[in-house]
N, C-alpha and C. Protein backbone atom coordinates (compact mmCIF):
# COMPACT_ATOMS: atom_id res chain seq x y z
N UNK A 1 -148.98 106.51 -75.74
CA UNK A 1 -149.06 105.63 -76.89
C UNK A 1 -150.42 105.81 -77.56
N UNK A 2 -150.24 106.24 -78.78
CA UNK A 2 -151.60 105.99 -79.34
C UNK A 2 -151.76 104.58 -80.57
N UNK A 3 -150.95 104.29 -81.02
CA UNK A 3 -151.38 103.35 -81.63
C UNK A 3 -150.84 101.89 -80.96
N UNK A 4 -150.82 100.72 -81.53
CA UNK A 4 -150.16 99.31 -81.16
C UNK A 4 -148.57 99.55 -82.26
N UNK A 5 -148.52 100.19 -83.46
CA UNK A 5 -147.02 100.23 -83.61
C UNK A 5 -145.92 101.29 -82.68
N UNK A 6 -146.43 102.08 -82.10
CA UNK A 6 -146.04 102.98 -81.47
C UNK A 6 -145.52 102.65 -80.01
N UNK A 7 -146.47 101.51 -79.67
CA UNK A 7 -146.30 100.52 -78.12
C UNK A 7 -145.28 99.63 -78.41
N UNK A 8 -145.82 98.88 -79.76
CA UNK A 8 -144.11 98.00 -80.68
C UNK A 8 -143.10 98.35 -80.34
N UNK A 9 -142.80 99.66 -81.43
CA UNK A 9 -141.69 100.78 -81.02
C UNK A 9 -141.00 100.82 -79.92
N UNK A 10 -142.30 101.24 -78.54
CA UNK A 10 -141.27 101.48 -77.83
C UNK A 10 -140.50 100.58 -76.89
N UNK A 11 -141.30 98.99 -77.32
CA UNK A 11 -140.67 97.65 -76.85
C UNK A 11 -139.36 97.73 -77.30
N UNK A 12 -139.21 97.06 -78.54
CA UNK A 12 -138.30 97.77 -79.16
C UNK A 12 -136.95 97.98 -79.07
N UNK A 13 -137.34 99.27 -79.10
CA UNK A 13 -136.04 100.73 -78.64
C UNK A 13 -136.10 100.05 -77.21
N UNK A 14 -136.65 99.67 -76.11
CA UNK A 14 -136.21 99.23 -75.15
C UNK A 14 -135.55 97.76 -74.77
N UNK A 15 -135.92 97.03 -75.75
CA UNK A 15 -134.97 96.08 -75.93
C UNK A 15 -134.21 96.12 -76.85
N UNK A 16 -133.58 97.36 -77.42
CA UNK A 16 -132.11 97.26 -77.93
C UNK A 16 -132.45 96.97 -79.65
N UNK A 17 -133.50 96.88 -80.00
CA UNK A 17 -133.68 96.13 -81.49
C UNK A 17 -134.38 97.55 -82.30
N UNK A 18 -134.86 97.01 -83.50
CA UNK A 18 -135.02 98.02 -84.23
C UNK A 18 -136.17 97.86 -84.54
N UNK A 19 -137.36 98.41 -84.54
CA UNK A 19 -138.70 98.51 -84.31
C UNK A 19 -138.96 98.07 -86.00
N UNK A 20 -139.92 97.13 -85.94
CA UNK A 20 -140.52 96.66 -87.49
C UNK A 20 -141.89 96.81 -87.61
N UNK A 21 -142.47 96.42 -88.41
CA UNK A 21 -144.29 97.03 -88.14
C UNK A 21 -144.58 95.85 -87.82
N UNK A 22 -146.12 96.42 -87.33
CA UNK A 22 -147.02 95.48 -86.50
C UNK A 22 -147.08 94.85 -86.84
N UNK A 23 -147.57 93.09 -86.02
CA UNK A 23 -148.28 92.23 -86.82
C UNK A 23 -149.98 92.05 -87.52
N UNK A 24 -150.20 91.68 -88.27
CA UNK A 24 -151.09 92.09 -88.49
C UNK A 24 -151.81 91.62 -87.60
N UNK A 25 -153.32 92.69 -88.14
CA UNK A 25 -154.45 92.10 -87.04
C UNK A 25 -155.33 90.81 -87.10
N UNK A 26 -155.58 90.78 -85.44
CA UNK A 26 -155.71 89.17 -85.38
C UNK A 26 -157.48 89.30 -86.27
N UNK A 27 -157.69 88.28 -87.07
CA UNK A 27 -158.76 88.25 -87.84
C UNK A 27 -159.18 86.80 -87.41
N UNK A 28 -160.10 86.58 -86.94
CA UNK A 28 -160.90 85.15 -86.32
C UNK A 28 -161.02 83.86 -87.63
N UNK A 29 -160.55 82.82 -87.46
CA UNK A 29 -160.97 82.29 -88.46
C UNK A 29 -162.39 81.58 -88.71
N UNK A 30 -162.48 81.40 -90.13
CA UNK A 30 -163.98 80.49 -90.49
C UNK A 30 -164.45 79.52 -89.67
N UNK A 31 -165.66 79.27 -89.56
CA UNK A 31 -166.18 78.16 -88.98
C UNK A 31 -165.61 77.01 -89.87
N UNK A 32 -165.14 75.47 -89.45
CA UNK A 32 -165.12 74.79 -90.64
C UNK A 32 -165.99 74.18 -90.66
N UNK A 33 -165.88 74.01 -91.85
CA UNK A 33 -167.27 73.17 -92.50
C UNK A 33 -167.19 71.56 -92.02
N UNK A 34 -168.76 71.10 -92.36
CA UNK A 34 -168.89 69.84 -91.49
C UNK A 34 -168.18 68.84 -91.89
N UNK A 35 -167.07 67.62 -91.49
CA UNK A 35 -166.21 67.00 -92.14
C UNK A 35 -166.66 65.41 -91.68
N UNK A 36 -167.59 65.10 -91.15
CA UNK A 36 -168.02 64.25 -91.13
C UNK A 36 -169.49 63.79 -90.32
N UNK A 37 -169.86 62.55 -89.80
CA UNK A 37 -171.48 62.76 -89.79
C UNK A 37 -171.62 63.34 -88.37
N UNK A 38 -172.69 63.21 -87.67
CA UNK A 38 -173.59 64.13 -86.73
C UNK A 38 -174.64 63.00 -86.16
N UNK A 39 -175.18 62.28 -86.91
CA UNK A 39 -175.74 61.42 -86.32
C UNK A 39 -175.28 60.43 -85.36
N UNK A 40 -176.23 59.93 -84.68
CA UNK A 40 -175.71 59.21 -83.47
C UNK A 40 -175.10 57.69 -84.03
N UNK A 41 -176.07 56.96 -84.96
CA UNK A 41 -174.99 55.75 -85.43
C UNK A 41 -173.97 56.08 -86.32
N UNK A 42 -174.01 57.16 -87.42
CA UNK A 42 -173.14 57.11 -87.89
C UNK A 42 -171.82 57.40 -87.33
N UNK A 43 -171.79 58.33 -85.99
CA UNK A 43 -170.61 58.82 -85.20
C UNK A 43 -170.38 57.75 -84.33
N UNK A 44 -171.23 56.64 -84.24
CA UNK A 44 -170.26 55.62 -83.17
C UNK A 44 -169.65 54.40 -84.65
N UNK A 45 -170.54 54.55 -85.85
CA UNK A 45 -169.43 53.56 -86.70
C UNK A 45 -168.42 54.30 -87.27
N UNK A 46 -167.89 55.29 -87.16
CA UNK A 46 -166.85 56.35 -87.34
C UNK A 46 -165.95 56.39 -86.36
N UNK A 47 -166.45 56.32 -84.52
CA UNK A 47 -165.17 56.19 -83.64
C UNK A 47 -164.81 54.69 -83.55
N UNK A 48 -166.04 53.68 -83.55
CA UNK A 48 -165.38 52.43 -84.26
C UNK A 48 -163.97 52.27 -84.89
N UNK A 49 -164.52 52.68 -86.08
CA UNK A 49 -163.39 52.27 -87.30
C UNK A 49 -162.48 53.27 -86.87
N UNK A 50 -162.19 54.29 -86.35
CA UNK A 50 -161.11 54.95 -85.52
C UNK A 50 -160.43 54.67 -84.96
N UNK A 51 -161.29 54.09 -83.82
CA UNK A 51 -160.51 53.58 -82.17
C UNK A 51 -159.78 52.15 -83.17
N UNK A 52 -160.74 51.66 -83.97
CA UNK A 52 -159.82 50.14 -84.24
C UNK A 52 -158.42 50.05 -85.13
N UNK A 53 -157.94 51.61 -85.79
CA UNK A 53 -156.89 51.84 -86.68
C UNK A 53 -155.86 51.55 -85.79
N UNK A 54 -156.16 52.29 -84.14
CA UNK A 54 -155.20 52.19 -83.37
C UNK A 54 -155.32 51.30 -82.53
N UNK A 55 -155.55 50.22 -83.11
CA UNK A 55 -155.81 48.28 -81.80
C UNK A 55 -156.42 49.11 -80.86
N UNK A 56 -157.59 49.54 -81.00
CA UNK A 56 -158.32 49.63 -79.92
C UNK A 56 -159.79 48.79 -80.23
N UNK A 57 -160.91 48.38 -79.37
CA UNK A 57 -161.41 47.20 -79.38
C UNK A 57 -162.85 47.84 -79.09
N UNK A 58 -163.76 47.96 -79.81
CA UNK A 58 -164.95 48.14 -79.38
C UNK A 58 -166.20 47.34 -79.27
N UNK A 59 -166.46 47.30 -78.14
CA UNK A 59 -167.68 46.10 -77.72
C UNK A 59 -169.29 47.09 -77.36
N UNK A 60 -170.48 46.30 -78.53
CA UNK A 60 -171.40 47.02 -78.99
C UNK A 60 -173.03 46.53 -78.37
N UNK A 61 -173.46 46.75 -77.45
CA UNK A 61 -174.79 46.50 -77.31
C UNK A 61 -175.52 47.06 -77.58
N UNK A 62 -176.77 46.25 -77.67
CA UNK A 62 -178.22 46.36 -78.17
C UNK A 62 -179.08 47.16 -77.61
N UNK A 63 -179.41 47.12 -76.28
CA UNK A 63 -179.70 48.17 -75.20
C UNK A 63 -179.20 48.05 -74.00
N UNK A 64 -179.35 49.07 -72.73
CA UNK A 64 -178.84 48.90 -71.94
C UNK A 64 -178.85 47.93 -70.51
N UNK A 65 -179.68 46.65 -70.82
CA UNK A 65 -179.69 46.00 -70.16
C UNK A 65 -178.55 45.24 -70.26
N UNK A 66 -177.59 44.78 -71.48
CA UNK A 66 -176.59 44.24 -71.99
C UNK A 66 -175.32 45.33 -70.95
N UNK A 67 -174.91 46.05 -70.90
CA UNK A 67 -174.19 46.70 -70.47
C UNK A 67 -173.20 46.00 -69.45
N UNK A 68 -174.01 46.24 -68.43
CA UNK A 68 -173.29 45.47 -67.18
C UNK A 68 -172.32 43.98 -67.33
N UNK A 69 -173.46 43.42 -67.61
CA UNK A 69 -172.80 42.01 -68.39
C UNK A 69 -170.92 42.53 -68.84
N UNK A 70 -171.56 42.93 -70.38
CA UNK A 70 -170.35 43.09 -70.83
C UNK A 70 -169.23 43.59 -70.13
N UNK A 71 -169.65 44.92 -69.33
CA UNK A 71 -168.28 45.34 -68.90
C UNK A 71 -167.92 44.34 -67.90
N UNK A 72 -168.62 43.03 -67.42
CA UNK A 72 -168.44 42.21 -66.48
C UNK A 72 -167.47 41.15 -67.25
N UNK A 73 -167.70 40.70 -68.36
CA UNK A 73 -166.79 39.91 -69.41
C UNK A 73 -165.70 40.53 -69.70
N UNK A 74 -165.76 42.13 -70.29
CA UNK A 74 -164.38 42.61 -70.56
C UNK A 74 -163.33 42.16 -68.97
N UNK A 75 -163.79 42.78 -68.54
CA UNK A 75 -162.79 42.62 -67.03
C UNK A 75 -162.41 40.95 -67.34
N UNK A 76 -163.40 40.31 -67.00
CA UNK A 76 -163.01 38.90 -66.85
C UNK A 76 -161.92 38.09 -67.94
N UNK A 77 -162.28 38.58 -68.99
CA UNK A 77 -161.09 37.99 -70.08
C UNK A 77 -159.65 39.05 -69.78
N UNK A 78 -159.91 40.12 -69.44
CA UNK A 78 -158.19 41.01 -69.25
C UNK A 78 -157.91 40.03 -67.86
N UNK A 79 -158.64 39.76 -66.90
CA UNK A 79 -158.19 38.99 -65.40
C UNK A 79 -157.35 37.99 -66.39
N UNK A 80 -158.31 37.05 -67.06
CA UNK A 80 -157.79 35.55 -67.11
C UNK A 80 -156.57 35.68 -68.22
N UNK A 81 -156.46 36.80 -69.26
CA UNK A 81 -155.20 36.92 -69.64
C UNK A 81 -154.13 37.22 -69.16
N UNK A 82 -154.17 38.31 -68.29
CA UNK A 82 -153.36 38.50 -67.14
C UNK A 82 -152.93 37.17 -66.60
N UNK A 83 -154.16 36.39 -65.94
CA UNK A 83 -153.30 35.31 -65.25
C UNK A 83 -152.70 33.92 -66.12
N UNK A 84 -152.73 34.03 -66.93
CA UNK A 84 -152.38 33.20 -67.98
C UNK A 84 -150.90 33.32 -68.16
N UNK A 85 -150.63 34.70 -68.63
CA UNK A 85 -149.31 35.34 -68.57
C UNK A 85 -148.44 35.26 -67.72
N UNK A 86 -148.95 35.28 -66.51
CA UNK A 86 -148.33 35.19 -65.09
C UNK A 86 -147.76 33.44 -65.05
N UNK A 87 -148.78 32.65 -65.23
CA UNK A 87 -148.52 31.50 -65.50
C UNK A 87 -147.95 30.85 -66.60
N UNK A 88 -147.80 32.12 -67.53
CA UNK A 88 -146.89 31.28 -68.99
C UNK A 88 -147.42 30.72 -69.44
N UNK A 89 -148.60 29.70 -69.57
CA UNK A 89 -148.83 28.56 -70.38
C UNK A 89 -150.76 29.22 -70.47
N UNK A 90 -151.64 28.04 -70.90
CA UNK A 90 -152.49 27.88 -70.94
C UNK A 90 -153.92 27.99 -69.80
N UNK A 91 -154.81 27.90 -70.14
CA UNK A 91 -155.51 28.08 -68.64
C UNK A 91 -155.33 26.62 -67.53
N UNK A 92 -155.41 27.37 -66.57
CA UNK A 92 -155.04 26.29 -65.81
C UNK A 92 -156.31 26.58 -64.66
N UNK A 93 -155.90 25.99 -63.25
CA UNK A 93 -156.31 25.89 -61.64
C UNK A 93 -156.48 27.89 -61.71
N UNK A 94 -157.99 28.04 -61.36
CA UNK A 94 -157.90 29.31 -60.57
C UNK A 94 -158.84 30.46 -62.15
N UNK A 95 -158.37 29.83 -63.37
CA UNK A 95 -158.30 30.64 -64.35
C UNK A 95 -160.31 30.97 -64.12
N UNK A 96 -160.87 32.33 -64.50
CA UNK A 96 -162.56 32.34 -64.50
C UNK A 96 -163.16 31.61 -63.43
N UNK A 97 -162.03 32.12 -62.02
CA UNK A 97 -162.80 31.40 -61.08
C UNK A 97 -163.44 32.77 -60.42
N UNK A 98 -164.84 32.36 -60.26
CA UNK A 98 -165.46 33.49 -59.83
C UNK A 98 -165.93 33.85 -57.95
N UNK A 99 -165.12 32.62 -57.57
CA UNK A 99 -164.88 32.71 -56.13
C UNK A 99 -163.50 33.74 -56.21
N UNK A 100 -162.43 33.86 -56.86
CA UNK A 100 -161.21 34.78 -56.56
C UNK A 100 -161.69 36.20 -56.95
N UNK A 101 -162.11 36.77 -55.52
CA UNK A 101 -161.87 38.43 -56.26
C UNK A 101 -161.07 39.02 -56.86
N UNK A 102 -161.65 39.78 -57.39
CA UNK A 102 -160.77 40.48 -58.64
C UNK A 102 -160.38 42.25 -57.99
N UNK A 103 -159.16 42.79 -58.58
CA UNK A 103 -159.24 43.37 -58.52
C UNK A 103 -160.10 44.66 -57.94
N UNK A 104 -159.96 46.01 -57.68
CA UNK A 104 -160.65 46.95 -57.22
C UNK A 104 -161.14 47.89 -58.80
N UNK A 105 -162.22 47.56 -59.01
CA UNK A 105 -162.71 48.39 -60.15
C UNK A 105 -162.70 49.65 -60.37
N UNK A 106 -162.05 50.88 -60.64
CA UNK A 106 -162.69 52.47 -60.47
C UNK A 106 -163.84 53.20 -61.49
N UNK A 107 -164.55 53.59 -61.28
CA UNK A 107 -165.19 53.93 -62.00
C UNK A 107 -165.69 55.62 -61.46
N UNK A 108 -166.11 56.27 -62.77
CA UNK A 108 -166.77 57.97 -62.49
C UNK A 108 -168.12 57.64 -61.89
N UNK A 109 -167.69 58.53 -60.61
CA UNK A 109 -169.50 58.52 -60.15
C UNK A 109 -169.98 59.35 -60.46
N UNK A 110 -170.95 58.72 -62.02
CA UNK A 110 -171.44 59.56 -62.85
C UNK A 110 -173.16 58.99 -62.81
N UNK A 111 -174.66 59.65 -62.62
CA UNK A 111 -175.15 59.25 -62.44
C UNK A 111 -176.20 58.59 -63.74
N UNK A 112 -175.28 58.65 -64.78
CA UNK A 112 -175.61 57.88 -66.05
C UNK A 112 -175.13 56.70 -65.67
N UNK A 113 -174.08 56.55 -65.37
CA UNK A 113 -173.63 55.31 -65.41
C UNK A 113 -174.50 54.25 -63.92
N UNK A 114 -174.84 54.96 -63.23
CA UNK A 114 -175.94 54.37 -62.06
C UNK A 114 -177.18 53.22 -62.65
N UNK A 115 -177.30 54.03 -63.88
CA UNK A 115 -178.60 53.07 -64.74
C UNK A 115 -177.95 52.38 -65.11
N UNK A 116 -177.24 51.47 -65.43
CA UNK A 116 -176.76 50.31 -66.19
C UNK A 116 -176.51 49.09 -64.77
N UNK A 117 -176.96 49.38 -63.88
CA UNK A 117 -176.79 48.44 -62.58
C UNK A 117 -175.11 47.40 -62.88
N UNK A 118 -174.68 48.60 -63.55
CA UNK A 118 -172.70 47.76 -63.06
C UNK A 118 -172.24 47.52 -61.64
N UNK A 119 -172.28 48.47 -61.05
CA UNK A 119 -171.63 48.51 -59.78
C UNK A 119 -172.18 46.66 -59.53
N UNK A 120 -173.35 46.53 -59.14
CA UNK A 120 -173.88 45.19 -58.81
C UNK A 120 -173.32 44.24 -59.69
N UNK A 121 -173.51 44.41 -60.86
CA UNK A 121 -172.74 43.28 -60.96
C UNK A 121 -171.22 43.23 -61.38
N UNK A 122 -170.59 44.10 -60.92
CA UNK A 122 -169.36 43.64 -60.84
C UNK A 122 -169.33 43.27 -59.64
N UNK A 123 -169.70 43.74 -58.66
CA UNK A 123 -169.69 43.18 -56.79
C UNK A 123 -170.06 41.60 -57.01
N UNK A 124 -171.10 41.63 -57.70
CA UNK A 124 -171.18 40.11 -57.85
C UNK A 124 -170.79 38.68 -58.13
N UNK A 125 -169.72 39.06 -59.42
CA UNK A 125 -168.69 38.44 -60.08
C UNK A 125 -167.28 38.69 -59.44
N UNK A 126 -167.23 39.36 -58.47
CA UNK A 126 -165.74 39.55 -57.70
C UNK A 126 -164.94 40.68 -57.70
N UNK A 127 -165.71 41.75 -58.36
CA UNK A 127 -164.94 43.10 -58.36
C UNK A 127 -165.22 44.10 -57.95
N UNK A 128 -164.82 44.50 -56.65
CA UNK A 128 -165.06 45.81 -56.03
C UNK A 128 -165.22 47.03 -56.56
N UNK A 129 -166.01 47.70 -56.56
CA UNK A 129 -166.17 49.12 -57.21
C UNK A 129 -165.63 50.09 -56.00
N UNK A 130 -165.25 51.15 -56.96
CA UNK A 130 -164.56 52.53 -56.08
C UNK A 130 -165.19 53.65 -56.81
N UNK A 131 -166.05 54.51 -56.80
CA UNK A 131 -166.46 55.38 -56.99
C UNK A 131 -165.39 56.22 -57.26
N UNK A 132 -164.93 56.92 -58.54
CA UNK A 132 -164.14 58.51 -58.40
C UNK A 132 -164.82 59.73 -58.34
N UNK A 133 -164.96 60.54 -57.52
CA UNK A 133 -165.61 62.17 -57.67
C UNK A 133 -164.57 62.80 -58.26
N UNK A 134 -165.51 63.65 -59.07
CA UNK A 134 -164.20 65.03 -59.10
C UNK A 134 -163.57 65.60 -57.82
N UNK A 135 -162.70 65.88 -57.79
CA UNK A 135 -162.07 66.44 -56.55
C UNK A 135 -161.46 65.81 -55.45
N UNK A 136 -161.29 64.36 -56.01
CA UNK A 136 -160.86 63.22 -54.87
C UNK A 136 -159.60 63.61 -54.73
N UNK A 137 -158.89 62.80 -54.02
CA UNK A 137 -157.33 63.31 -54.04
C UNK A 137 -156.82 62.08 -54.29
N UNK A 138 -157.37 60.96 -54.91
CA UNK A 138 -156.73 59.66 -54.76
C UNK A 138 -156.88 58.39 -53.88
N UNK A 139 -157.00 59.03 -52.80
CA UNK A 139 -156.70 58.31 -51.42
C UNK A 139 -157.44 56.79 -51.93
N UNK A 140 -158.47 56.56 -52.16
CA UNK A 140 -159.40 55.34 -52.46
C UNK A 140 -158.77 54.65 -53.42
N UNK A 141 -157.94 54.39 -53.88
CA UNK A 141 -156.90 54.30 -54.88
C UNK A 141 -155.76 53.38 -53.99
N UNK A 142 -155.22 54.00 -52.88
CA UNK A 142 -154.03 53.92 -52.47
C UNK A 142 -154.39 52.23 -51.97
């Protein structure tokens, strides 16, 4: 074979069909051009107004001492809606009680996320943390 229509060809004739010319050649496309911002606030008020087209909910701190907290509140309002639901009605006995542990938390053991001292305080407020590694198989889960 010397060329790629000639290799075509003899596909082809070996599958019974009638040899047509090559496709053309593969040509890389353009870089595209920049379609929106790059900066760091402007790209989180951009996945903002994103994530929120599709009811998704974004909660915004100031620095990272706020962190923990919050992800300690998110949990706590999905618990007490959850148990609300369960109960049908209104809050009742049990609802933001911070003696009932909660759930098993998972989180990436990522060592960014180490600085925001979550793990502690979710242990604190009632929710067990589980570390995920890459390469787990689950088991901590089960």
């Amino acid at each position: 074979m010397t060329t790629e229509q000639d290799f075509l060809a003899l596909v082809a004739a070996r599958l019974g069909r009638t040899p047509g010319e090559a496709p053309p050649r593969f040509r890389p496309s353009q870089p595209l051009p920049a379609v929106g911002p790059t900066e760091a606030a402007a790209l989180a008020d951009r996945f903002q107004l994103e994530l929120e087209k599709i009811s998704g909910v974004v909660h915004r701190v100031n620095d990272a001492s706020e962190v923990a907290p919050t992800v300690v509140r998110i949990l706590q309002a999905a618990q007490d809606a959850a148990d609300e639901a369960a109960r049908g009605s209104g809050p009742g006995p049990g609802a933001s009680d911070p003696s009932r542990p909660g759930p098993p938390v998972a989180r990436w053991d990522d060592p960014l996320l180490d600085g925001f001292g979550i793990d502690a305080a979710l242990e604190e407020a009632g929710w067990p943390v589980i570390r995920f590694r890459a390469g787990d198989d689950g088991r901590a889960f089960a």
